[in-house]
Protein backbone atom coordinates (compact mmCIF):
# COMPACT_ATOMS: atom_id res chain seq x y z
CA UNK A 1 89.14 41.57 35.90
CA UNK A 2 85.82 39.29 35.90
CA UNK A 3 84.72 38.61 32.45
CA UNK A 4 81.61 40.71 30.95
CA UNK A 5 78.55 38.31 29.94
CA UNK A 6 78.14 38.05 26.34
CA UNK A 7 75.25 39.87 25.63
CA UNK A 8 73.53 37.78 22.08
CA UNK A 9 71.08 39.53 20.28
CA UNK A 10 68.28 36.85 19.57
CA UNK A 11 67.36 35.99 16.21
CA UNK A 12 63.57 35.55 15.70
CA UNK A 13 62.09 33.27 12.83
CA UNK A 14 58.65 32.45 11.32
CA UNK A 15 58.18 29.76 8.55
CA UNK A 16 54.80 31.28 7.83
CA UNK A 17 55.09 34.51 6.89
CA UNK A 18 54.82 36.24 10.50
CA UNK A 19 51.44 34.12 11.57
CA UNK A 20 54.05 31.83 14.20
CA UNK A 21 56.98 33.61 15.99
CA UNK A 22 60.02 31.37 17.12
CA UNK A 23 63.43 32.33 18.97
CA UNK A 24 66.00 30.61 17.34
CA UNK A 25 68.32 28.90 20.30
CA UNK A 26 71.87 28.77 19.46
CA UNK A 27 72.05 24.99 19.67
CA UNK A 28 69.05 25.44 16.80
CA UNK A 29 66.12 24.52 19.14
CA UNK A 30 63.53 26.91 18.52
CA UNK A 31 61.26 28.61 21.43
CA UNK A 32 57.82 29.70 20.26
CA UNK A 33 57.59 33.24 20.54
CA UNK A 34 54.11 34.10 19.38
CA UNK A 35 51.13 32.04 17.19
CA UNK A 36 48.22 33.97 15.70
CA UNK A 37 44.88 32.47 15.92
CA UNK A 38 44.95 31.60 12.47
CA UNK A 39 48.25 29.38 12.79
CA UNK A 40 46.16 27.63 15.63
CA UNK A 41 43.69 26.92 13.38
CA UNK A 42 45.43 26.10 10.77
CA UNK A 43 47.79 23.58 13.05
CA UNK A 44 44.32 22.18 14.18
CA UNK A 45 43.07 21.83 11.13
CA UNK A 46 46.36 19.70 10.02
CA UNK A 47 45.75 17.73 13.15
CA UNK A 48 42.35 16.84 12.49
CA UNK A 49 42.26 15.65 9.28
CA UNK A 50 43.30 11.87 10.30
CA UNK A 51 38.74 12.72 10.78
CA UNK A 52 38.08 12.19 7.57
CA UNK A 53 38.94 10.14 4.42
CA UNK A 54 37.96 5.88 3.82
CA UNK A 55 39.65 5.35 6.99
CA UNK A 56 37.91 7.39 9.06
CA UNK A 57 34.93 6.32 7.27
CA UNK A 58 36.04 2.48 8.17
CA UNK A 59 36.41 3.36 11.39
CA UNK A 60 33.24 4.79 12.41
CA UNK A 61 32.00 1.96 10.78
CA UNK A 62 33.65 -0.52 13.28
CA UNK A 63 32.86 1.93 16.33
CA UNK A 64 28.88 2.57 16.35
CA UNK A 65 28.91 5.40 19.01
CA UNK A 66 31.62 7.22 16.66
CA UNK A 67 28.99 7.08 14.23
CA UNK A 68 26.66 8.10 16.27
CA UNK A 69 28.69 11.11 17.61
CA UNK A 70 29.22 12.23 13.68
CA UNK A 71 26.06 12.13 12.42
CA UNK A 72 25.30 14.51 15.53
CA UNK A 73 28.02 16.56 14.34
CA UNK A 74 26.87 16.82 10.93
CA UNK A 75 23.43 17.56 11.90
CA UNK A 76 24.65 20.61 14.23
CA UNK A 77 27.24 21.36 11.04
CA UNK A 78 24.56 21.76 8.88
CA UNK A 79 21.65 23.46 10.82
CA UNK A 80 24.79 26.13 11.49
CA UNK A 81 25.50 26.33 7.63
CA UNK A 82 21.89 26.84 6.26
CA UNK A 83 21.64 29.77 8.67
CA UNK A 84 24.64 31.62 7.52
């Protein structure tokens, strides 16, 4: 008599309160399921802010076209902000 596959029931989990979705793997891996648009932006958001601080500061003073590129940034940033 061949043996019946197993049939697991997979166990979902989110660390932030139902914003990300993972599968949790039996080995313990996880397998994103599902990610809002507000866990994207908040994962950006962690990801970007190496941007600012003293040594991001420092650093766009050592690259002039950096500079450059974020005082056009700021510009844009602020001609957005005064219209809102």
């Amino acid at each position: 008599m061949p043996k019946k596959a197993r049939k697991i029931n997979p166990i979902y989990i989110s660390p932030d309160g139902g914003e990300t979705v993972y599968e949790q793997l039996p080995n313990g891996d996880r397998v994103l399921v599902t990610q809002s648009q507000k866990a994207k932006d908040e994962e950006q958001a962690s990801e970007e802010q190496e941007m600012f601080g003293v040594e991001a500061i420092e650093m766009r003073r050592k690259y002039p076209t950096l500079q450059k590129a974020w005082d056009k940034y700021l510009t844009v940033w602020h001609l957005i902000n005064e219209k809102e």
